[in-house]
PDB file of N, CA and C in Angstrom:
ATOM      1  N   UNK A   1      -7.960  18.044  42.987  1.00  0.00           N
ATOM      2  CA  UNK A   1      -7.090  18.038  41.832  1.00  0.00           C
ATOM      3  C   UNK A   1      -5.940  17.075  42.059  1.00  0.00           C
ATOM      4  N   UNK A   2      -5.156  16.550  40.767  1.00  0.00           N
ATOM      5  CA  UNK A   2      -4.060  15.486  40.976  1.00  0.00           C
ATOM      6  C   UNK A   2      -2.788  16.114  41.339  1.00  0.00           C
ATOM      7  N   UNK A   3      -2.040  15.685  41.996  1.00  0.00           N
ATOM      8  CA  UNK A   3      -1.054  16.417  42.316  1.00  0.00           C
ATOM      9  C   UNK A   3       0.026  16.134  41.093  1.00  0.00           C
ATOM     10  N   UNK A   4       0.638  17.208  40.681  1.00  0.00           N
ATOM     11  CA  UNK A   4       1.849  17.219  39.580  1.00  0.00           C
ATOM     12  C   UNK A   4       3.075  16.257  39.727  1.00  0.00           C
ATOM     13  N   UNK A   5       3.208  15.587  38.448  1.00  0.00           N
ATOM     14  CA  UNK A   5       4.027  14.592  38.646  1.00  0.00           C
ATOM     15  C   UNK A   5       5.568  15.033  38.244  1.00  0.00           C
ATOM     16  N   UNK A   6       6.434  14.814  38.781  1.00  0.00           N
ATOM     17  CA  UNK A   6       7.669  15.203  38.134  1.00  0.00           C
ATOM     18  C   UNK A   6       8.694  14.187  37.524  1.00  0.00           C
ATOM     19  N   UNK A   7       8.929  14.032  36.407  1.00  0.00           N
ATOM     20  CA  UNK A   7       9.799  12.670  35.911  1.00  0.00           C
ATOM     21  C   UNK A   7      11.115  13.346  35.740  1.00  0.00           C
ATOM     22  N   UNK A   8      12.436  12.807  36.587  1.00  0.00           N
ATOM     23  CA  UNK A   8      13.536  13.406  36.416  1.00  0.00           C
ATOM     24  C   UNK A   8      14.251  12.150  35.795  1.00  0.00           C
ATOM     25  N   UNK A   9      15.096  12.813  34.659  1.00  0.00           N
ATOM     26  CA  UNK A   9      15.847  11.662  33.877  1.00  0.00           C
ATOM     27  C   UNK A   9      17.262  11.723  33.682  1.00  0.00           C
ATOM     28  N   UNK A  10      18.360  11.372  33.939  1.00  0.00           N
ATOM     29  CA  UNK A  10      19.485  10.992  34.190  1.00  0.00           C
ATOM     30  C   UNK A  10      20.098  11.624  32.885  1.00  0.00           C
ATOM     31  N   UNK A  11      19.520  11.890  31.796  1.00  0.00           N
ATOM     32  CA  UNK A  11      20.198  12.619  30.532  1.00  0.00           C
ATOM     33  C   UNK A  11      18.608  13.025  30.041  1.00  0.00           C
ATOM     34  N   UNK A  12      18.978  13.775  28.777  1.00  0.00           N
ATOM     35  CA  UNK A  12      17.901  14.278  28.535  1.00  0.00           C
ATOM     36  C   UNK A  12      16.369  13.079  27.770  1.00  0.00           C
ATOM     37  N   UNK A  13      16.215  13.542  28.190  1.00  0.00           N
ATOM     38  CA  UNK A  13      14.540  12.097  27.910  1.00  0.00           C
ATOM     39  C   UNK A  13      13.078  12.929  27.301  1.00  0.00           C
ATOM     40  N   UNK A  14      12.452  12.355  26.735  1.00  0.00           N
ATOM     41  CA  UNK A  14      10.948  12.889  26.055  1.00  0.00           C
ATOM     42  C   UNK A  14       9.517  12.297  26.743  1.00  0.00           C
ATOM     43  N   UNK A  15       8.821  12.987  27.456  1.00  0.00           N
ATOM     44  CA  UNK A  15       7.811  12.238  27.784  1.00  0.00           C
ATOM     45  C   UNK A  15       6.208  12.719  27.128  1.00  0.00           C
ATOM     46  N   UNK A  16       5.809  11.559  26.626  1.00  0.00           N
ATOM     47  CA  UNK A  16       5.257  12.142  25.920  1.00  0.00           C
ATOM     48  C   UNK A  16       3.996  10.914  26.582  1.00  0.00           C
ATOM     49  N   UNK A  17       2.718  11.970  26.546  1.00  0.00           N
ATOM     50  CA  UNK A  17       1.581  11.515  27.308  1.00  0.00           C
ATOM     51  C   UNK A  17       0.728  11.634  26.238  1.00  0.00           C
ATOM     52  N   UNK A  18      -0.328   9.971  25.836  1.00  0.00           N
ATOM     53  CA  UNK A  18      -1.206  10.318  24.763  1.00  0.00           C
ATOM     54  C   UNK A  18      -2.436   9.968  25.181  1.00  0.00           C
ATOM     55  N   UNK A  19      -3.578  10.492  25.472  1.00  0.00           N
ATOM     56  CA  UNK A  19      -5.051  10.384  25.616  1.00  0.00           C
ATOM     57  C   UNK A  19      -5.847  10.035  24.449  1.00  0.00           C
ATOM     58  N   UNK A  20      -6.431   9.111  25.047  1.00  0.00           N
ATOM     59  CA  UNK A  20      -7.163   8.283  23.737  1.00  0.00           C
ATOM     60  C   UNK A  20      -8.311   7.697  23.905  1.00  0.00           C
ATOM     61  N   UNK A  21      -9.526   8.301  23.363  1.00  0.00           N
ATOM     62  CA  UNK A  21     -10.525   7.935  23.552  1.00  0.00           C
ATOM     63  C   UNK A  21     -10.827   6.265  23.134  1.00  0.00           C
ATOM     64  N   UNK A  22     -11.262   5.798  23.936  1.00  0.00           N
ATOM     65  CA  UNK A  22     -10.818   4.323  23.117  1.00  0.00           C
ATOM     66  C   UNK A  22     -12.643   3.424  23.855  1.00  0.00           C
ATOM     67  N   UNK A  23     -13.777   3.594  22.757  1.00  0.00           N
ATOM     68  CA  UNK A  23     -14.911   3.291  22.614  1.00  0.00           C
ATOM     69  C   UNK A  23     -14.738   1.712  21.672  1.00  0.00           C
ATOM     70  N   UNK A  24     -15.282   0.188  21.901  1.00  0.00           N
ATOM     71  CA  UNK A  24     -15.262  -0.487  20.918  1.00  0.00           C
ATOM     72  C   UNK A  24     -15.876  -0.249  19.882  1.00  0.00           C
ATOM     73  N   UNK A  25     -17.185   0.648  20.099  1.00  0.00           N
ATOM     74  CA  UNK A  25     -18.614   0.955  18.785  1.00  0.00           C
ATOM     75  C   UNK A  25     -17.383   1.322  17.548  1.00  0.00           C
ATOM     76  N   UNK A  26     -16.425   2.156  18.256  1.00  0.00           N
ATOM     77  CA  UNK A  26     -15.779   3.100  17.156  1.00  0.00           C
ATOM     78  C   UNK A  26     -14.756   2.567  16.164  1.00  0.00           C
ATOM     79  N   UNK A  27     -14.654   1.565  17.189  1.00  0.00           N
ATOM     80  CA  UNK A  27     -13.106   0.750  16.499  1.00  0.00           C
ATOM     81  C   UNK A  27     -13.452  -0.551  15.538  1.00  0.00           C
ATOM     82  N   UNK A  28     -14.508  -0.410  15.038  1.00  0.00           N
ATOM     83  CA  UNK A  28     -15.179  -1.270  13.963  1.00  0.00           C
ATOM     84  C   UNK A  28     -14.460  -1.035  12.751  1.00  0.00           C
ATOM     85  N   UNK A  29     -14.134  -2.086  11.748  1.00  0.00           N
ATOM     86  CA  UNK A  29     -13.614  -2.296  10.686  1.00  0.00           C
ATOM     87  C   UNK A  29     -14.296  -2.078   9.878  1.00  0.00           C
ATOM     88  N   UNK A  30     -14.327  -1.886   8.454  1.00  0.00           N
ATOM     89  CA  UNK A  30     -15.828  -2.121   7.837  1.00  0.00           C
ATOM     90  C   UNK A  30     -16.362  -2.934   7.556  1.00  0.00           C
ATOM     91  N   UNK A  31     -15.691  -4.434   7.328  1.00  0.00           N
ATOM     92  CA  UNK A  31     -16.167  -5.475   7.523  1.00  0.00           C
ATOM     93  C   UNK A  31     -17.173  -5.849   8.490  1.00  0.00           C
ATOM     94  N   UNK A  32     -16.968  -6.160   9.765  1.00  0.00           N
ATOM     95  CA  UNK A  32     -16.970  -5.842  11.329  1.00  0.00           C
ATOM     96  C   UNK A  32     -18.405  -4.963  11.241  1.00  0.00           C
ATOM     97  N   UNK A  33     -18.755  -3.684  10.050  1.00  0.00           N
ATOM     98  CA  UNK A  33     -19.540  -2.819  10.181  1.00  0.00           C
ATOM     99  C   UNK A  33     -20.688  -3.027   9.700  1.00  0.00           C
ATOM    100  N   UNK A  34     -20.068  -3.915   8.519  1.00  0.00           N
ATOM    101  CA  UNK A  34     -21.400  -4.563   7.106  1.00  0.00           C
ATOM    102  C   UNK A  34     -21.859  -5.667   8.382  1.00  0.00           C
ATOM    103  N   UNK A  35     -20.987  -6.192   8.577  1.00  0.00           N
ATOM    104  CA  UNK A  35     -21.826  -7.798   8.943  1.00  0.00           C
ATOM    105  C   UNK A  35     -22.632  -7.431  10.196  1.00  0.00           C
ATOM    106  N   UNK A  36     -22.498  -6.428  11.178  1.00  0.00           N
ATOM    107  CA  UNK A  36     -23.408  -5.789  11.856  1.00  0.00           C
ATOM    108  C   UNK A  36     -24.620  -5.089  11.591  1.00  0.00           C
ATOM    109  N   UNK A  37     -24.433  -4.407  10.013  1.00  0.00           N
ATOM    110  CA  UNK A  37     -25.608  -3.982   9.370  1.00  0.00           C
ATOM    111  C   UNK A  37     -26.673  -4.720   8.932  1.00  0.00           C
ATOM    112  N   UNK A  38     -25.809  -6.159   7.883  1.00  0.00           N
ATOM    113  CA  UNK A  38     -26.389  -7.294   7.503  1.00  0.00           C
ATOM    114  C   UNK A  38     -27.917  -8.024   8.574  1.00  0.00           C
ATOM    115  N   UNK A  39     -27.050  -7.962   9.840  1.00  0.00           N
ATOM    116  CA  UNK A  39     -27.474  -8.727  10.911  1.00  0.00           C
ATOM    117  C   UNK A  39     -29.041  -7.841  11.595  1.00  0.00           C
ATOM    118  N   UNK A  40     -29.361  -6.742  11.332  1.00  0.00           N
ATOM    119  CA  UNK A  40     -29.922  -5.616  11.710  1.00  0.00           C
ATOM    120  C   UNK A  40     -31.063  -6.155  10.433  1.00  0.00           C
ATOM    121  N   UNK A  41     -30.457  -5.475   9.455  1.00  0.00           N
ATOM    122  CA  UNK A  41     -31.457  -5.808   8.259  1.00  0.00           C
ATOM    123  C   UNK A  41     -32.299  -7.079   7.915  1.00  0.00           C
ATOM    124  N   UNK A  42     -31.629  -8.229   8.368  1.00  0.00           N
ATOM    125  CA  UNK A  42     -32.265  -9.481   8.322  1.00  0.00           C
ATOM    126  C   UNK A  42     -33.006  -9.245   9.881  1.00  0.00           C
ATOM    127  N   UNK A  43     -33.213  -9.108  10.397  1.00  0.00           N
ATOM    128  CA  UNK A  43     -33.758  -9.109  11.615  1.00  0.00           C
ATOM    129  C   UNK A  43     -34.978  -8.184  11.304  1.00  0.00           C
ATOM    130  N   UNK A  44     -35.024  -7.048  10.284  1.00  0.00           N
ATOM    131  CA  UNK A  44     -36.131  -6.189  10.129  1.00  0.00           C
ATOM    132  C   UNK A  44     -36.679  -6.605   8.911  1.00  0.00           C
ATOM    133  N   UNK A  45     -36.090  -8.029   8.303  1.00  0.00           N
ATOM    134  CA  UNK A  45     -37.296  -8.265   7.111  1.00  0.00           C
ATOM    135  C   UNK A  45     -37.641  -9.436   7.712  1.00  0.00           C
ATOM    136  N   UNK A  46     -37.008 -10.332   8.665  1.00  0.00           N
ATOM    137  CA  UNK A  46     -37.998 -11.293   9.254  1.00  0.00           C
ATOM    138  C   UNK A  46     -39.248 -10.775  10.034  1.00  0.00           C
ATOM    139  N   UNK A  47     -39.091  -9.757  10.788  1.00  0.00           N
ATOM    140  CA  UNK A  47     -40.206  -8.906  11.483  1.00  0.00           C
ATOM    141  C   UNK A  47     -40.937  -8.442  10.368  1.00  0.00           C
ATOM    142  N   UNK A  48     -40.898  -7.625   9.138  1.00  0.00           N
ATOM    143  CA  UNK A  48     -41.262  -7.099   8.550  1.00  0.00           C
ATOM    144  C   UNK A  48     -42.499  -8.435   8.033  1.00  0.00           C
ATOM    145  N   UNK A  49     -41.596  -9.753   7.716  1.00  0.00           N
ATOM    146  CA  UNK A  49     -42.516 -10.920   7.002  1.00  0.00           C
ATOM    147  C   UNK A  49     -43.234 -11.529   8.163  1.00  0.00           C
ATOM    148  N   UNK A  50     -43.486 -11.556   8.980  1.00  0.00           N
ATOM    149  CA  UNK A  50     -44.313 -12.017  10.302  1.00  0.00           C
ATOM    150  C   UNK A  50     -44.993 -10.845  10.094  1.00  0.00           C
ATOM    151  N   UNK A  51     -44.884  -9.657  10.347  1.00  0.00           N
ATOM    152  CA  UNK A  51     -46.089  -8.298   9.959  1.00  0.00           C
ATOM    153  C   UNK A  51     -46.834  -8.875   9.242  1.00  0.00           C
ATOM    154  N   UNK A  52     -46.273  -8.917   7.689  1.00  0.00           N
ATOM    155  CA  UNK A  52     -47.579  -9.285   6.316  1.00  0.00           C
ATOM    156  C   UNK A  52     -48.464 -10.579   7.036  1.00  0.00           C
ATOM    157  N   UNK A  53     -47.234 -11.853   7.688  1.00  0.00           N
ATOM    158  CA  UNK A  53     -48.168 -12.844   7.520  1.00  0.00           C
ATOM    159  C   UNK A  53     -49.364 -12.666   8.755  1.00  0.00           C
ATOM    160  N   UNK A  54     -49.262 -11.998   9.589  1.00  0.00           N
ATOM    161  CA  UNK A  54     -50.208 -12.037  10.927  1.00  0.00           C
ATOM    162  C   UNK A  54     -51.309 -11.083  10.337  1.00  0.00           C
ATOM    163  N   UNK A  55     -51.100  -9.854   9.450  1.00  0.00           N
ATOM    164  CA  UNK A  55     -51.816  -9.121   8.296  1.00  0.00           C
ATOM    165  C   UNK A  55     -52.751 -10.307   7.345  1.00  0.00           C
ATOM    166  N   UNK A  56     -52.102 -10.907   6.691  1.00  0.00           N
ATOM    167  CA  UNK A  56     -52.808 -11.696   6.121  1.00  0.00           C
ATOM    168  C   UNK A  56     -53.889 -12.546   6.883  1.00  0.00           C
ATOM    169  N   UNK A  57     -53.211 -13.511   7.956  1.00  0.00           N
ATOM    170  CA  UNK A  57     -54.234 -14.416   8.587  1.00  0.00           C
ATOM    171  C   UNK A  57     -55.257 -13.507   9.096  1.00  0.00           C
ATOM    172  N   UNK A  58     -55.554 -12.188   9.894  1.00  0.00           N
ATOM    173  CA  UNK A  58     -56.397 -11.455  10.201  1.00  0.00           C
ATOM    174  C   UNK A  58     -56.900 -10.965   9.139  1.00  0.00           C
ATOM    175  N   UNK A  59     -57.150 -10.915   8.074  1.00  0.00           N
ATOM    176  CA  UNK A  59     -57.860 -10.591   6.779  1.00  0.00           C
ATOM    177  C   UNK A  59     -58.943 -11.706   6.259  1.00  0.00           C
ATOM    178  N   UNK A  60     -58.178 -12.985   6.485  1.00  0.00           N
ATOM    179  CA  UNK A  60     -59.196 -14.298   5.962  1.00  0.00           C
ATOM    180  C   UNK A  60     -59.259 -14.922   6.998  1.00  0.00           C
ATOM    181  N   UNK A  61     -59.355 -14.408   8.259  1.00  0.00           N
ATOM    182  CA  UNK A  61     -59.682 -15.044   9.474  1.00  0.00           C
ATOM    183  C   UNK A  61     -60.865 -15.055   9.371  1.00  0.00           C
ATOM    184  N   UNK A  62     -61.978 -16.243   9.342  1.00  0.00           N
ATOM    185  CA  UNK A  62     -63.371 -15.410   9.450  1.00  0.00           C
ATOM    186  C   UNK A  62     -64.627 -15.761   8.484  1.00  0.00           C
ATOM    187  N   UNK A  63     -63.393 -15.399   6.945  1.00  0.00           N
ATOM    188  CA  UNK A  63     -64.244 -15.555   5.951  1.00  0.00           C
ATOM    189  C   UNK A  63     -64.106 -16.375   5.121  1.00  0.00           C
ATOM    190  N   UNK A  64     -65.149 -16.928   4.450  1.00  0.00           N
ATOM    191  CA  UNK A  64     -65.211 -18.275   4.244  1.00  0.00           C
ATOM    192  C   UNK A  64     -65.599 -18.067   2.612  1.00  0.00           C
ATOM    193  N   UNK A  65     -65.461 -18.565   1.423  1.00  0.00           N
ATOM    194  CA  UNK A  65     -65.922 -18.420   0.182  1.00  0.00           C
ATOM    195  C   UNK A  65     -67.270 -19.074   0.215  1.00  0.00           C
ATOM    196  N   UNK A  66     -68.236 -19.165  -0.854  1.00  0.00           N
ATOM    197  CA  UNK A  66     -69.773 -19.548  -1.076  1.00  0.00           C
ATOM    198  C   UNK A  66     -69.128 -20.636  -1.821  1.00  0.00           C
ATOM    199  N   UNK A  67     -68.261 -20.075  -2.809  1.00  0.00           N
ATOM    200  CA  UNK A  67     -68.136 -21.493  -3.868  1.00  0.00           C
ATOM    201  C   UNK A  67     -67.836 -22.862  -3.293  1.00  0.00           C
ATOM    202  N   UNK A  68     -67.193 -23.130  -2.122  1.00  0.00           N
ATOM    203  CA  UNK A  68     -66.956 -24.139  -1.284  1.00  0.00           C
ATOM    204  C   UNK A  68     -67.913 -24.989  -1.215  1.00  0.00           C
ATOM    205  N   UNK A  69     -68.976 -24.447  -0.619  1.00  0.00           N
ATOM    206  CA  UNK A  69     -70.113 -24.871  -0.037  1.00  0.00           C
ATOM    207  C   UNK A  69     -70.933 -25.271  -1.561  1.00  0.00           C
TER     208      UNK A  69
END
């Protein structure tokens, strides 16, 4: 355990001790919050559009129309 501190003051004085959880995640603005969201969301519709297109090429990978020929 810490040993007890004693502050002696020459007239009367206030000490006042403040604990503060202090996380950066938390201390986001909302600005700060959108453009982090923004950044998330574009990142899951570029993945999302590489899905369809690798979907697509494996669908007509292969097959070929008659009318061509």
């Amino acid at each position: 355990m810490a040993d007890p501190v004693s502050i002696t003051c020459p007239s009367t004085c206030t000490v006042t001790v403040v604990h503060e959880l202090s996380l950066p995640p938390l201390q986001l603005t909302a600005s700060e919050g959108a453009q982090i969201a923004v950044a998330i969301l574009a990142i899951w519709a570029i993945a999302y559009g590489f899905r369809a297109l690798v979907q697509m090429l494996k669908k007509t990978d292969g097959e070929s129309s008659s009318e061509s020929e």
